[in-house]
PDB file of N, CA and C in Angstrom:
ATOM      1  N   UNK A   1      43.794  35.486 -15.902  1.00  0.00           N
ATOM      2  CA  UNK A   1      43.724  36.904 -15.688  1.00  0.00           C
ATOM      3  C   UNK A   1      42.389  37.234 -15.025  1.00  0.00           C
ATOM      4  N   UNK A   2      42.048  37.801 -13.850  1.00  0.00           N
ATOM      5  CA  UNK A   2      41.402  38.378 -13.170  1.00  0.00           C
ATOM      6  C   UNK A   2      40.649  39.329 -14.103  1.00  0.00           C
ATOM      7  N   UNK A   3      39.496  39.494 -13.571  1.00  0.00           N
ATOM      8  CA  UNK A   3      38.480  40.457 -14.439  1.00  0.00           C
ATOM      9  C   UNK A   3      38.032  41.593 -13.314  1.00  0.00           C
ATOM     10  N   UNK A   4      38.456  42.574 -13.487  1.00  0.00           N
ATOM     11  CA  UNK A   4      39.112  43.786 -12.663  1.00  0.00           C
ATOM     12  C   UNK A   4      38.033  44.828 -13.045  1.00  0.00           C
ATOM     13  N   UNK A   5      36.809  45.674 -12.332  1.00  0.00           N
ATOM     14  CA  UNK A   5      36.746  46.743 -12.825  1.00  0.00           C
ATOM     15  C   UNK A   5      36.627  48.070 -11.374  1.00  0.00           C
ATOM     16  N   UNK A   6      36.827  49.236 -12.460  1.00  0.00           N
ATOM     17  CA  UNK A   6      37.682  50.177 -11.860  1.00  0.00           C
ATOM     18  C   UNK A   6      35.853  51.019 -11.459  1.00  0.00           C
ATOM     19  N   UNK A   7      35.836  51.222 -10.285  1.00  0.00           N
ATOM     20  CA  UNK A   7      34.445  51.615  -9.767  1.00  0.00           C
ATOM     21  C   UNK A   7      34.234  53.218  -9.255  1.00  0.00           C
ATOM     22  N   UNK A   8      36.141  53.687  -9.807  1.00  0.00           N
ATOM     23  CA  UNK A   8      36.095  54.673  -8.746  1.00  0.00           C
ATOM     24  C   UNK A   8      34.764  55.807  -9.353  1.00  0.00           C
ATOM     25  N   UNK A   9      34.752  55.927 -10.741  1.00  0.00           N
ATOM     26  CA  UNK A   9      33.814  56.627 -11.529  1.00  0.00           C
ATOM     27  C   UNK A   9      32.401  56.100 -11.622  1.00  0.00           C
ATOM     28  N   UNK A  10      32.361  54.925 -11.313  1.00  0.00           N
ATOM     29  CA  UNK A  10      30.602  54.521 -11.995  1.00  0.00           C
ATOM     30  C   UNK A  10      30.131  54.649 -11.154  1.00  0.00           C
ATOM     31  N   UNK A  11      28.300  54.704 -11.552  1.00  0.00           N
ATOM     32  CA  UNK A  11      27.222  55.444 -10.609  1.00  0.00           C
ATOM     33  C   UNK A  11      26.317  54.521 -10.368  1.00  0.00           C
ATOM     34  N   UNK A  12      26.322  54.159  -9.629  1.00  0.00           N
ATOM     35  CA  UNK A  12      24.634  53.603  -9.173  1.00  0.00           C
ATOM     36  C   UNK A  12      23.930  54.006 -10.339  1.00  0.00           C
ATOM     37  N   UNK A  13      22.581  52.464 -10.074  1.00  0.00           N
ATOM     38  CA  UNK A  13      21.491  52.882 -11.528  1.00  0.00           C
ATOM     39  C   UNK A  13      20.794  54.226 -10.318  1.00  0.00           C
ATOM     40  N   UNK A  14      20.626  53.947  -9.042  1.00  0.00           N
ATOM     41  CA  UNK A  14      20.020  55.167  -8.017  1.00  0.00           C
ATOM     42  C   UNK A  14      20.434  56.622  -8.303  1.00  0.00           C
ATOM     43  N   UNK A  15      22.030  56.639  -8.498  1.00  0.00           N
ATOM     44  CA  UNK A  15      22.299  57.874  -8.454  1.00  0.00           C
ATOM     45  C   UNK A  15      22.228  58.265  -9.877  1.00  0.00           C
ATOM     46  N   UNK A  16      21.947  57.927 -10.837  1.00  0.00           N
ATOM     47  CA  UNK A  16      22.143  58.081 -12.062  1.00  0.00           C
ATOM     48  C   UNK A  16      21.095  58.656 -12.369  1.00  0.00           C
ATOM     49  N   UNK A  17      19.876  57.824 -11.928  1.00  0.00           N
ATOM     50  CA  UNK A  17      18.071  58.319 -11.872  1.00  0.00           C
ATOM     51  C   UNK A  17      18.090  59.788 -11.091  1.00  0.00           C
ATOM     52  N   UNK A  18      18.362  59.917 -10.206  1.00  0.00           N
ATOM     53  CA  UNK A  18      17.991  61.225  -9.295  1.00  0.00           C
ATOM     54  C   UNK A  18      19.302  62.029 -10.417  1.00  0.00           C
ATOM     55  N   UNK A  19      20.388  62.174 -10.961  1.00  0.00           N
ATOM     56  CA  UNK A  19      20.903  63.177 -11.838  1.00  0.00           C
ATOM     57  C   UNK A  19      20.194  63.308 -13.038  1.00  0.00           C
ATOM     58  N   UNK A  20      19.437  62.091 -13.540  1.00  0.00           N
ATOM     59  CA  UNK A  20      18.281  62.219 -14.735  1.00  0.00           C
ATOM     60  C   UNK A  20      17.421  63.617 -14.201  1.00  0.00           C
ATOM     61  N   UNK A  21      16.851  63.039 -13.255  1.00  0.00           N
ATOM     62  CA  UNK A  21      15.943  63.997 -13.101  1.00  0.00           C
ATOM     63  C   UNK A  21      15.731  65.424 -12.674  1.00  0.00           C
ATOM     64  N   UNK A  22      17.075  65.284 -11.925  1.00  0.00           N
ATOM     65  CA  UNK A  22      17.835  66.787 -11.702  1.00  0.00           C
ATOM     66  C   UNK A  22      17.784  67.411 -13.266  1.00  0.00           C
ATOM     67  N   UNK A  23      18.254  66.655 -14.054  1.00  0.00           N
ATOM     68  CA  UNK A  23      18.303  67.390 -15.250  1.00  0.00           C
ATOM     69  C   UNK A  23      17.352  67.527 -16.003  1.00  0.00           C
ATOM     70  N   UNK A  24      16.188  67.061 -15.992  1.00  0.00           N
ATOM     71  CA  UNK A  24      15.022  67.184 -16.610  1.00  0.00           C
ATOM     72  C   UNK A  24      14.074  68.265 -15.992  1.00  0.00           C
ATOM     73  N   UNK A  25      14.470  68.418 -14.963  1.00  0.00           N
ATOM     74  CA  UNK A  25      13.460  69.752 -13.960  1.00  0.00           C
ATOM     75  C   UNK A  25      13.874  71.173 -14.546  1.00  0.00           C
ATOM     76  N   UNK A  26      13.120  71.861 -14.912  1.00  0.00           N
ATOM     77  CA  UNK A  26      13.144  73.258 -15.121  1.00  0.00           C
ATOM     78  C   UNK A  26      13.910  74.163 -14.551  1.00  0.00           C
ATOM     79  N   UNK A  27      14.993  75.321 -14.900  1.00  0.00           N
ATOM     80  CA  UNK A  27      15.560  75.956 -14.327  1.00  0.00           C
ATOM     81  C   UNK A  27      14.661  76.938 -13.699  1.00  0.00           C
ATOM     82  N   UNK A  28      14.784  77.624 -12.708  1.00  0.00           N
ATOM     83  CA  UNK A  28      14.447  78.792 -12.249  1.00  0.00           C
ATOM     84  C   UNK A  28      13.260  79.769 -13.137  1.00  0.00           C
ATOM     85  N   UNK A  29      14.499  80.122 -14.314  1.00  0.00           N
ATOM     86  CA  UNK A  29      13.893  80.842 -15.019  1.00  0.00           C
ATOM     87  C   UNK A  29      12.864  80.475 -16.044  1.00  0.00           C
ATOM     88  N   UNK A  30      12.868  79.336 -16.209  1.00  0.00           N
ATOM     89  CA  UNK A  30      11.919  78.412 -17.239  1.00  0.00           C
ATOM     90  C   UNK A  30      10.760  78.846 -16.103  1.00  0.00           C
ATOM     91  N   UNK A  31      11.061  78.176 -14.985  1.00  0.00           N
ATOM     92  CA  UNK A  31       9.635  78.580 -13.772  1.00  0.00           C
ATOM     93  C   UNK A  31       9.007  79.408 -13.787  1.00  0.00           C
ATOM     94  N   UNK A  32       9.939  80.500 -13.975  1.00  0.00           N
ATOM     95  CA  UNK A  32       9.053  82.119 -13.862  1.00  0.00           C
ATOM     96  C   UNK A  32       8.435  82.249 -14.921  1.00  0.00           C
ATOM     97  N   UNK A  33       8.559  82.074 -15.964  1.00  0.00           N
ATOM     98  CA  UNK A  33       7.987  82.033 -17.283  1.00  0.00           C
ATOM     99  C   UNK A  33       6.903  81.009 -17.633  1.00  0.00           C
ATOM    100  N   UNK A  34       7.406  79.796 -16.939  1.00  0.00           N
ATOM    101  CA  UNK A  34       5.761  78.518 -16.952  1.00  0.00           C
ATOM    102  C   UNK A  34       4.742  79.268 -16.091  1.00  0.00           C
ATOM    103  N   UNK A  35       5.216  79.863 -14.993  1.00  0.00           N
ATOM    104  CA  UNK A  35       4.173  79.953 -13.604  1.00  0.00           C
ATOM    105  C   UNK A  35       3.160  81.851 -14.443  1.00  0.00           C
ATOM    106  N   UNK A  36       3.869  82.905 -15.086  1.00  0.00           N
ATOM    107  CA  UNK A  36       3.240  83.393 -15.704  1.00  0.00           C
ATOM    108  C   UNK A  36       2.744  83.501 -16.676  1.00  0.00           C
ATOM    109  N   UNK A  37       2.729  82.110 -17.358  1.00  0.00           N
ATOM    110  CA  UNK A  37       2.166  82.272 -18.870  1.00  0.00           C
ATOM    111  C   UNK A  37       0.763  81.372 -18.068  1.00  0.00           C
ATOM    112  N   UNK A  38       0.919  80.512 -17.641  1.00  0.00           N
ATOM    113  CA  UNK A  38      -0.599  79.438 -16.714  1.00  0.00           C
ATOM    114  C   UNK A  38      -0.938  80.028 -16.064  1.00  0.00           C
ATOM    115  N   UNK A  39      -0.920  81.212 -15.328  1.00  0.00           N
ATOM    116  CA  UNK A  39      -1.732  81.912 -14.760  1.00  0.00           C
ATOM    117  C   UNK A  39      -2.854  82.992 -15.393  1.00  0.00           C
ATOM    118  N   UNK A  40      -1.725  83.709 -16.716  1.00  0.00           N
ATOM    119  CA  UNK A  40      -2.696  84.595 -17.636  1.00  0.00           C
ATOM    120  C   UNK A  40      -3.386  83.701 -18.501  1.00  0.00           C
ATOM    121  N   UNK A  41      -3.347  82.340 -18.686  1.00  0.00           N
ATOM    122  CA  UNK A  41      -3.868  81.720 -19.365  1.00  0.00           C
ATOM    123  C   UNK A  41      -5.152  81.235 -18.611  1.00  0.00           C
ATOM    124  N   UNK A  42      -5.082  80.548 -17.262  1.00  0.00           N
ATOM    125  CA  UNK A  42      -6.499  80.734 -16.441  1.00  0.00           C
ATOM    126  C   UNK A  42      -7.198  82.183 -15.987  1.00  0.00           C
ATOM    127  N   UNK A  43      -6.539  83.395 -15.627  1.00  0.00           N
ATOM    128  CA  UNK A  43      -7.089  84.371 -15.062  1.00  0.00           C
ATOM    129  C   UNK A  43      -7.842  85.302 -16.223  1.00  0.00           C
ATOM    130  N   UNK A  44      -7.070  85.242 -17.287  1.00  0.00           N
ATOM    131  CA  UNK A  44      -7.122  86.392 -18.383  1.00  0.00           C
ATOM    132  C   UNK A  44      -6.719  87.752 -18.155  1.00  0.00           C
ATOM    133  N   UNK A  45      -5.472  87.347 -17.192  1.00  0.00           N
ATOM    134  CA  UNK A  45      -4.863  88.771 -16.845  1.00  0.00           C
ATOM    135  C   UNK A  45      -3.650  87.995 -17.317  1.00  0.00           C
ATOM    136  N   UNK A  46      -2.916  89.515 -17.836  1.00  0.00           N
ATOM    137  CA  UNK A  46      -1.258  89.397 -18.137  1.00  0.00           C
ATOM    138  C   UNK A  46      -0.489  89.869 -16.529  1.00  0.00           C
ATOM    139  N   UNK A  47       0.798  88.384 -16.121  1.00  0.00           N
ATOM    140  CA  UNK A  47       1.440  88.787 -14.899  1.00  0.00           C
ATOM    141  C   UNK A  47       2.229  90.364 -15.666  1.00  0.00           C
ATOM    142  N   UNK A  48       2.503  91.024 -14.149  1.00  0.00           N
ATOM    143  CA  UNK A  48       3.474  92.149 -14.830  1.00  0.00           C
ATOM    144  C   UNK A  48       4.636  92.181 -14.352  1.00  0.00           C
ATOM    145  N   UNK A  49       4.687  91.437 -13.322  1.00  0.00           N
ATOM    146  CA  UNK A  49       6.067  91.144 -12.342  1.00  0.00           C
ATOM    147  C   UNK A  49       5.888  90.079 -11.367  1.00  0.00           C
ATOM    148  N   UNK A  50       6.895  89.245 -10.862  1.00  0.00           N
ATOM    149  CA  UNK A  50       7.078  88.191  -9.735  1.00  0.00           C
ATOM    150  C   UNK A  50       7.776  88.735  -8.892  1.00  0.00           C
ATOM    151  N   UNK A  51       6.675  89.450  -7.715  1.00  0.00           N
ATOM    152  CA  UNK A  51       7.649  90.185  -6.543  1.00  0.00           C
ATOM    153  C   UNK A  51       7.978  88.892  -5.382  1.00  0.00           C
ATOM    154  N   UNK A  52       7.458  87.812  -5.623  1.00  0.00           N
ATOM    155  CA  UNK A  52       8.325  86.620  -4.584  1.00  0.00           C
ATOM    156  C   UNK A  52       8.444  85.346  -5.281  1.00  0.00           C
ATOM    157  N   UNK A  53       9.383  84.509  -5.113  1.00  0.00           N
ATOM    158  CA  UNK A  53       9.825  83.368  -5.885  1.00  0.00           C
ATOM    159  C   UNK A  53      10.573  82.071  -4.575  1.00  0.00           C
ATOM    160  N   UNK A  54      10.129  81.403  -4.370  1.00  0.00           N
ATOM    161  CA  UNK A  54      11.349  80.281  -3.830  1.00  0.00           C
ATOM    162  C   UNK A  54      10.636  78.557  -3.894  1.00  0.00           C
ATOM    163  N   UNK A  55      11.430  77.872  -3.974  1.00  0.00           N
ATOM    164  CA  UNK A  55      12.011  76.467  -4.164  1.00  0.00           C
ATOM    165  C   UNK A  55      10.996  75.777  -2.469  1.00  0.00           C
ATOM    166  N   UNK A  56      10.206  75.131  -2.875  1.00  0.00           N
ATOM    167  CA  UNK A  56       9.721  74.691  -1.474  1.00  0.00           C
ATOM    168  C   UNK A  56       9.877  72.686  -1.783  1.00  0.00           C
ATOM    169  N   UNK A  57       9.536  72.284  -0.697  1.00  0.00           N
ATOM    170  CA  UNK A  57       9.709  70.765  -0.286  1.00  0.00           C
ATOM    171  C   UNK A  57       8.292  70.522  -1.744  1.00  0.00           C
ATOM    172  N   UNK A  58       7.491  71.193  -2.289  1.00  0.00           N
ATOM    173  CA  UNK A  58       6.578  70.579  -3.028  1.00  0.00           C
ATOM    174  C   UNK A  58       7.078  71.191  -4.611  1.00  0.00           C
ATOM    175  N   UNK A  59       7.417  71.989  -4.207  1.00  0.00           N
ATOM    176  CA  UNK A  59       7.898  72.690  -5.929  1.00  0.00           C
ATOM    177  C   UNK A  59       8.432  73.834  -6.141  1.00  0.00           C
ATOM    178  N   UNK A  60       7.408  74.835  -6.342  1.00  0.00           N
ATOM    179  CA  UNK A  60       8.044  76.428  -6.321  1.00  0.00           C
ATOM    180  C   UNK A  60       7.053  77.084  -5.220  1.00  0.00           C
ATOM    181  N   UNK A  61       6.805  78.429  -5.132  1.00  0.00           N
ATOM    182  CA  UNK A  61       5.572  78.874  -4.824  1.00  0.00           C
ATOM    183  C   UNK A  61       6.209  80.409  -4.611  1.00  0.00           C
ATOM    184  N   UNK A  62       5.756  81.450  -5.830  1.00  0.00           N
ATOM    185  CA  UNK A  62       5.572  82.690  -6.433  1.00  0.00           C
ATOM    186  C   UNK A  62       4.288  83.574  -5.854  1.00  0.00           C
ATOM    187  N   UNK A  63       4.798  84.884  -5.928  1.00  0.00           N
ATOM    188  CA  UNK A  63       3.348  85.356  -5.520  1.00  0.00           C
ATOM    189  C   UNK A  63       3.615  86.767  -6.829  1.00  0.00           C
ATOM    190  N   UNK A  64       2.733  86.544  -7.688  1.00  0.00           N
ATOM    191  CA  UNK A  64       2.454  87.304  -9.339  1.00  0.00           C
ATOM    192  C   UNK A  64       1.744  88.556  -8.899  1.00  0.00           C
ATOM    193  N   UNK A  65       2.100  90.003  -9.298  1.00  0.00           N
ATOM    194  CA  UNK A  65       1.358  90.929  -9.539  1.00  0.00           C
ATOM    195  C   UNK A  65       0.571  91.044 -10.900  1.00  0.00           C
ATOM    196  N   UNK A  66      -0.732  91.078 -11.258  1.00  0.00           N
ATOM    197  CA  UNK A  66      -1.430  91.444 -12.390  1.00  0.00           C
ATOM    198  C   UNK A  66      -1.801  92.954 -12.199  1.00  0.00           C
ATOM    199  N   UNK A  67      -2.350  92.974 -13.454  1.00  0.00           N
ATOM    200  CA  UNK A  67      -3.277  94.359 -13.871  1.00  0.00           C
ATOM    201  C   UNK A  67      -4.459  93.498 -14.056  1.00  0.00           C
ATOM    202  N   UNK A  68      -5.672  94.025 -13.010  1.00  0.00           N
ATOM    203  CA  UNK A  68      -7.005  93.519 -13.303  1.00  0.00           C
ATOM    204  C   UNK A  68      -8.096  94.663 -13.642  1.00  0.00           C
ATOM    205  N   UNK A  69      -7.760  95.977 -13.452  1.00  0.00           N
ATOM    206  CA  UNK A  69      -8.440  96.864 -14.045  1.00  0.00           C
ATOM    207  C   UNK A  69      -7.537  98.110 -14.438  1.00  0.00           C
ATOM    208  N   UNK A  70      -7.638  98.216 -15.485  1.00  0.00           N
ATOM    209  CA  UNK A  70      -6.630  99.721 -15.875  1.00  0.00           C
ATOM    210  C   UNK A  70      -7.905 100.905 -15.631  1.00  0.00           C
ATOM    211  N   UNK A  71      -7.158 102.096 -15.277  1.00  0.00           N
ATOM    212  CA  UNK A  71      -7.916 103.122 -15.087  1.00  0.00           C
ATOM    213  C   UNK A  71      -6.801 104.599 -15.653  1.00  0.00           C
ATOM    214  N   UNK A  72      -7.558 105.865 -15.363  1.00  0.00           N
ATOM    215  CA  UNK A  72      -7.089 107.012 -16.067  1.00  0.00           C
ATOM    216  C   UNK A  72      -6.957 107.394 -14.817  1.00  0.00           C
ATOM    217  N   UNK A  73      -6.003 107.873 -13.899  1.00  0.00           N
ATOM    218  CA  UNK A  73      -4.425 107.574 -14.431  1.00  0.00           C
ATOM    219  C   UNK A  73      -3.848 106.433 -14.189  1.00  0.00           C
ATOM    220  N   UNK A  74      -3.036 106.013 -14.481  1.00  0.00           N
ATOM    221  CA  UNK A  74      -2.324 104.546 -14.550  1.00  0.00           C
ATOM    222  C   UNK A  74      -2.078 104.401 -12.666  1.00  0.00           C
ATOM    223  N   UNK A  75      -1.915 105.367 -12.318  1.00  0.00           N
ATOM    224  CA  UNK A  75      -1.802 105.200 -10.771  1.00  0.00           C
ATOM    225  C   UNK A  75      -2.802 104.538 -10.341  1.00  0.00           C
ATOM    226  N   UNK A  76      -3.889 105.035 -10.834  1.00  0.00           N
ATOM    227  CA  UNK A  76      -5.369 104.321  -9.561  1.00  0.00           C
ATOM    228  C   UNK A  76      -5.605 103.319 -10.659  1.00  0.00           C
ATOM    229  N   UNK A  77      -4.991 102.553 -11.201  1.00  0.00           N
ATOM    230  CA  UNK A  77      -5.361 100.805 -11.833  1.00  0.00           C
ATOM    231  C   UNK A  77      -5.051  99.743 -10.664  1.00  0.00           C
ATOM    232  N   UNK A  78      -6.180  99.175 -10.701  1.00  0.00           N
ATOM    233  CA  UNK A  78      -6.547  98.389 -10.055  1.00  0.00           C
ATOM    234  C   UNK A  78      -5.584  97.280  -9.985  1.00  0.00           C
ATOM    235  N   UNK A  79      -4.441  96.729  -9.088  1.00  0.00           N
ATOM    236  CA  UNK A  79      -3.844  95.591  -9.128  1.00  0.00           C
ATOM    237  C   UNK A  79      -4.112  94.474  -8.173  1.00  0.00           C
ATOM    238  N   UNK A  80      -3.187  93.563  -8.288  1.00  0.00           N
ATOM    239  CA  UNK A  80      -3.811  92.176  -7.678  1.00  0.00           C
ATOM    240  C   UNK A  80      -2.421  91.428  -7.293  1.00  0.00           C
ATOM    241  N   UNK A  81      -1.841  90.704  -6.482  1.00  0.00           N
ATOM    242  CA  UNK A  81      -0.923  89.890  -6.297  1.00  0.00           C
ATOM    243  C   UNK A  81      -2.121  88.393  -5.427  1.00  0.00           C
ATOM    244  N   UNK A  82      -1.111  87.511  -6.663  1.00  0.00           N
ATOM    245  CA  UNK A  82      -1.870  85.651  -6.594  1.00  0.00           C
ATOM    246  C   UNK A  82      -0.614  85.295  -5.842  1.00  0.00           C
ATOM    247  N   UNK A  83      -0.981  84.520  -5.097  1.00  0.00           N
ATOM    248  CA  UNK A  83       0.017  83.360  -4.574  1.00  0.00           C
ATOM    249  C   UNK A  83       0.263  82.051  -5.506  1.00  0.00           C
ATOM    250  N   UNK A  84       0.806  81.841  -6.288  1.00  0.00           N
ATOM    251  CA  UNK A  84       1.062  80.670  -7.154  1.00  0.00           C
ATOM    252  C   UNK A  84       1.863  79.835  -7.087  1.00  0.00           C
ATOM    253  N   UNK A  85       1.262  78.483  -6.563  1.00  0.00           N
ATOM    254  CA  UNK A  85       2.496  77.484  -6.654  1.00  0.00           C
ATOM    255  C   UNK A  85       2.551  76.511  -7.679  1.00  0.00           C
ATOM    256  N   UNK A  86       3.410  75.356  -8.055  1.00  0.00           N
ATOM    257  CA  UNK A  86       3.754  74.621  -9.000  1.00  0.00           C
ATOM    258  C   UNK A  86       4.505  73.560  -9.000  1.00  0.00           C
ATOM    259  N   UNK A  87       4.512  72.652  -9.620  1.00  0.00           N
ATOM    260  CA  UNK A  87       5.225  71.298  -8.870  1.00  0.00           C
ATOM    261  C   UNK A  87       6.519  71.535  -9.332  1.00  0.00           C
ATOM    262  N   UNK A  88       7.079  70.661  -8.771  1.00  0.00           N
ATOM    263  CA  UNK A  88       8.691  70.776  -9.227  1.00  0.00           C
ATOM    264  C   UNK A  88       8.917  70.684 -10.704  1.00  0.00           C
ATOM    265  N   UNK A  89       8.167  70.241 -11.581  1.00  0.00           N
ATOM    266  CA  UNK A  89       7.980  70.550 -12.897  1.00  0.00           C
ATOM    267  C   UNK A  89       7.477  71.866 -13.625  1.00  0.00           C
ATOM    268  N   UNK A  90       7.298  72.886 -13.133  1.00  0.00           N
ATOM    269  CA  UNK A  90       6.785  73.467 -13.361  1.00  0.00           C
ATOM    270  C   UNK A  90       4.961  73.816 -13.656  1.00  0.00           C
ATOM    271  N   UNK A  91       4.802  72.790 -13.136  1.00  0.00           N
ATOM    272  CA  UNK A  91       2.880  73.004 -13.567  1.00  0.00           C
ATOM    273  C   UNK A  91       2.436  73.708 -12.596  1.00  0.00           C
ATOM    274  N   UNK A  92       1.540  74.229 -12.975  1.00  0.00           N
ATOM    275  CA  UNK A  92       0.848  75.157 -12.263  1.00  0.00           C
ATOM    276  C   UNK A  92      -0.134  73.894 -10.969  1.00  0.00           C
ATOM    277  N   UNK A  93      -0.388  74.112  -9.566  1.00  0.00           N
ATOM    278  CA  UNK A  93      -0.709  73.189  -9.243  1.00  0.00           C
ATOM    279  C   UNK A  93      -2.147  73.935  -8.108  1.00  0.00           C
ATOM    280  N   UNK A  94      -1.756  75.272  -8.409  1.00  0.00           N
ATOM    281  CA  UNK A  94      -2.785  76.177  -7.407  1.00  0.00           C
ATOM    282  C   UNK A  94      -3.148  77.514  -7.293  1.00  0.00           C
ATOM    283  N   UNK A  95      -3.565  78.229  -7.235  1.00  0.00           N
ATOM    284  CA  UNK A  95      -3.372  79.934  -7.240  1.00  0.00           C
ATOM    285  C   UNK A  95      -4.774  80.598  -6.114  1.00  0.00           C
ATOM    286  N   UNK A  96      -4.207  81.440  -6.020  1.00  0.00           N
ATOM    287  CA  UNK A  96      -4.891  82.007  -4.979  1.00  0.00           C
ATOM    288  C   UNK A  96      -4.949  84.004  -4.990  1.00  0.00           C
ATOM    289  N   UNK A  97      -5.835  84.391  -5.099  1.00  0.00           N
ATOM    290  CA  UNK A  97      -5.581  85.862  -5.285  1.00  0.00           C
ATOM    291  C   UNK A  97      -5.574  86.424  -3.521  1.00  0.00           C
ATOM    292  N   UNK A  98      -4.100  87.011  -3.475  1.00  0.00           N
ATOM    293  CA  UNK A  98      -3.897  87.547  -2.332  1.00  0.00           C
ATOM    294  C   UNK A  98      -3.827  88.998  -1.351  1.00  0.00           C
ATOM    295  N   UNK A  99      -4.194  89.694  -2.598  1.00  0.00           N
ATOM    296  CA  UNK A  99      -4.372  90.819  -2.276  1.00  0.00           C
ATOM    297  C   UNK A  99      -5.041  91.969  -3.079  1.00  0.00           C
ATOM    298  N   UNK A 100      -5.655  92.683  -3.548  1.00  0.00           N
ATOM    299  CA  UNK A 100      -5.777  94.055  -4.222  1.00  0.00           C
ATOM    300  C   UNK A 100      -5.270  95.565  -3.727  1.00  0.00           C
ATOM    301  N   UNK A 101      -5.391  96.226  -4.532  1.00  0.00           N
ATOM    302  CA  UNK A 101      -4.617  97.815  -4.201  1.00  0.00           C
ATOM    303  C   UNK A 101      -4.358  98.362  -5.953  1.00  0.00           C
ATOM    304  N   UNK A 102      -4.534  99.951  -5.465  1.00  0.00           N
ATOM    305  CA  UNK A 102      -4.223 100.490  -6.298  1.00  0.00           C
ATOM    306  C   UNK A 102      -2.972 100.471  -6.569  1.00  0.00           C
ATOM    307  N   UNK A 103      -2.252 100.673  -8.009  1.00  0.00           N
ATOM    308  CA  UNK A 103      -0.951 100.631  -8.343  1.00  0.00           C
ATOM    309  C   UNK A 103      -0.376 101.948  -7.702  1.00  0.00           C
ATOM    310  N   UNK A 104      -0.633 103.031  -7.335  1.00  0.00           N
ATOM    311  CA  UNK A 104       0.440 104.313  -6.883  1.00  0.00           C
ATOM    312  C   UNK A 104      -0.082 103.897  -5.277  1.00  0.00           C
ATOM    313  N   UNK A 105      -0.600 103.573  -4.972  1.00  0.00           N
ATOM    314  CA  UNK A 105      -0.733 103.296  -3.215  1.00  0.00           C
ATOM    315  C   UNK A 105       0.415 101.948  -2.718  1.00  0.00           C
ATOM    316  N   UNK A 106       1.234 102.764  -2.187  1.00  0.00           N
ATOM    317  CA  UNK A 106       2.242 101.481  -0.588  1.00  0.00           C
ATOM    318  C   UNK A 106       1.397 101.256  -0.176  1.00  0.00           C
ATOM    319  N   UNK A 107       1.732  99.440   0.662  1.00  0.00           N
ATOM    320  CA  UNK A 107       0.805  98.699   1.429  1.00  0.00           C
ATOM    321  C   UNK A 107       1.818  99.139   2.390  1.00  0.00           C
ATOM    322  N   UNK A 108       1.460  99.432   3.603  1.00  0.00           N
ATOM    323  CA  UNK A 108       2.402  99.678   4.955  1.00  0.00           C
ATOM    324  C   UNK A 108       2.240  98.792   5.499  1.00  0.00           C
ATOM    325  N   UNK A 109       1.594  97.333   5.652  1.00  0.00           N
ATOM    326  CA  UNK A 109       1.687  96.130   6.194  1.00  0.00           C
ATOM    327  C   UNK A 109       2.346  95.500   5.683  1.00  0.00           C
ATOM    328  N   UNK A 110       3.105  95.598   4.799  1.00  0.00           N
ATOM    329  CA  UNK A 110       4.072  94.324   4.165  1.00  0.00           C
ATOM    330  C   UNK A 110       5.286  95.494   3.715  1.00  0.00           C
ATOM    331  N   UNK A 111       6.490  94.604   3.945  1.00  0.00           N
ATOM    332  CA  UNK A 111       8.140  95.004   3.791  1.00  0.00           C
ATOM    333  C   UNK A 111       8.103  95.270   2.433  1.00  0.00           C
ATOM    334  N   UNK A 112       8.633  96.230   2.507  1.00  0.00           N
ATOM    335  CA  UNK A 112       9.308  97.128   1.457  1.00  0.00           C
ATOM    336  C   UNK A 112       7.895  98.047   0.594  1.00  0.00           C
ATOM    337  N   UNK A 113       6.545  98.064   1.417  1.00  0.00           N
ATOM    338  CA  UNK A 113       6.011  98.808   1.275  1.00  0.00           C
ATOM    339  C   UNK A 113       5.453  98.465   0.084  1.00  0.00           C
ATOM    340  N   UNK A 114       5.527  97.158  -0.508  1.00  0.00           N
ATOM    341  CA  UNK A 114       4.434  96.700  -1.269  1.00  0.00           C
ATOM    342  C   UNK A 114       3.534  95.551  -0.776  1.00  0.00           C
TER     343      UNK A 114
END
């Protein structure tokens, strides 16, 4: 009797490794949540929103609005958007502060007026 096996299902040890690791990488939302908790944890500002998010050839790369100075009225508090990127694991791997402005002032150089 011939010793027969059926291959149509089995995986490469190759392809098996790259679905490991697919599955070990952080969803999306795990990201948004690693990339603003390591940022208020180096800056000592709390993020208050992630107005950009996408998936690059190195990892992620977010750009975080903070509150870096509150003021009376909440309009003229001082804000800040970081450029933050992160490896495909989620670590924080860089940050960069990219802008300031008051919170009730539109930026008219950038889409959608923030």
């Amino acid at each position: 009797m011939a010793d027969t096996k059926d291959t149509r299902n089995s995986q490469s040890p190759r392809d098996s490794d790259k679905e490991n690791a697919a599955d070990n990488r952080p969803s999306p939302v795990e990201v948004l949540r690693q990339a603003r908790m390591q940022l208020a944890e180096l800056t000592g500002m709390a993020a208050e929103n992630v107005s950009s998010f996408e998936q690059t050839e190195d990892g992620w790369s977010l750009e975080v609005e903070v509150l870096e100075l509150a003021r009376v009225p909440d309009t003229m508090s001082l804000m800040a958007s970081y450029q933050v990127d992160l490896d495909p694991e989620g670590q924080l791997t860089g940050y960069r502060r990219v802008r300031r402005y008051e919170r009730g002032r539109a930026d008219a150089h950038r889409p959608g007026g923030r």
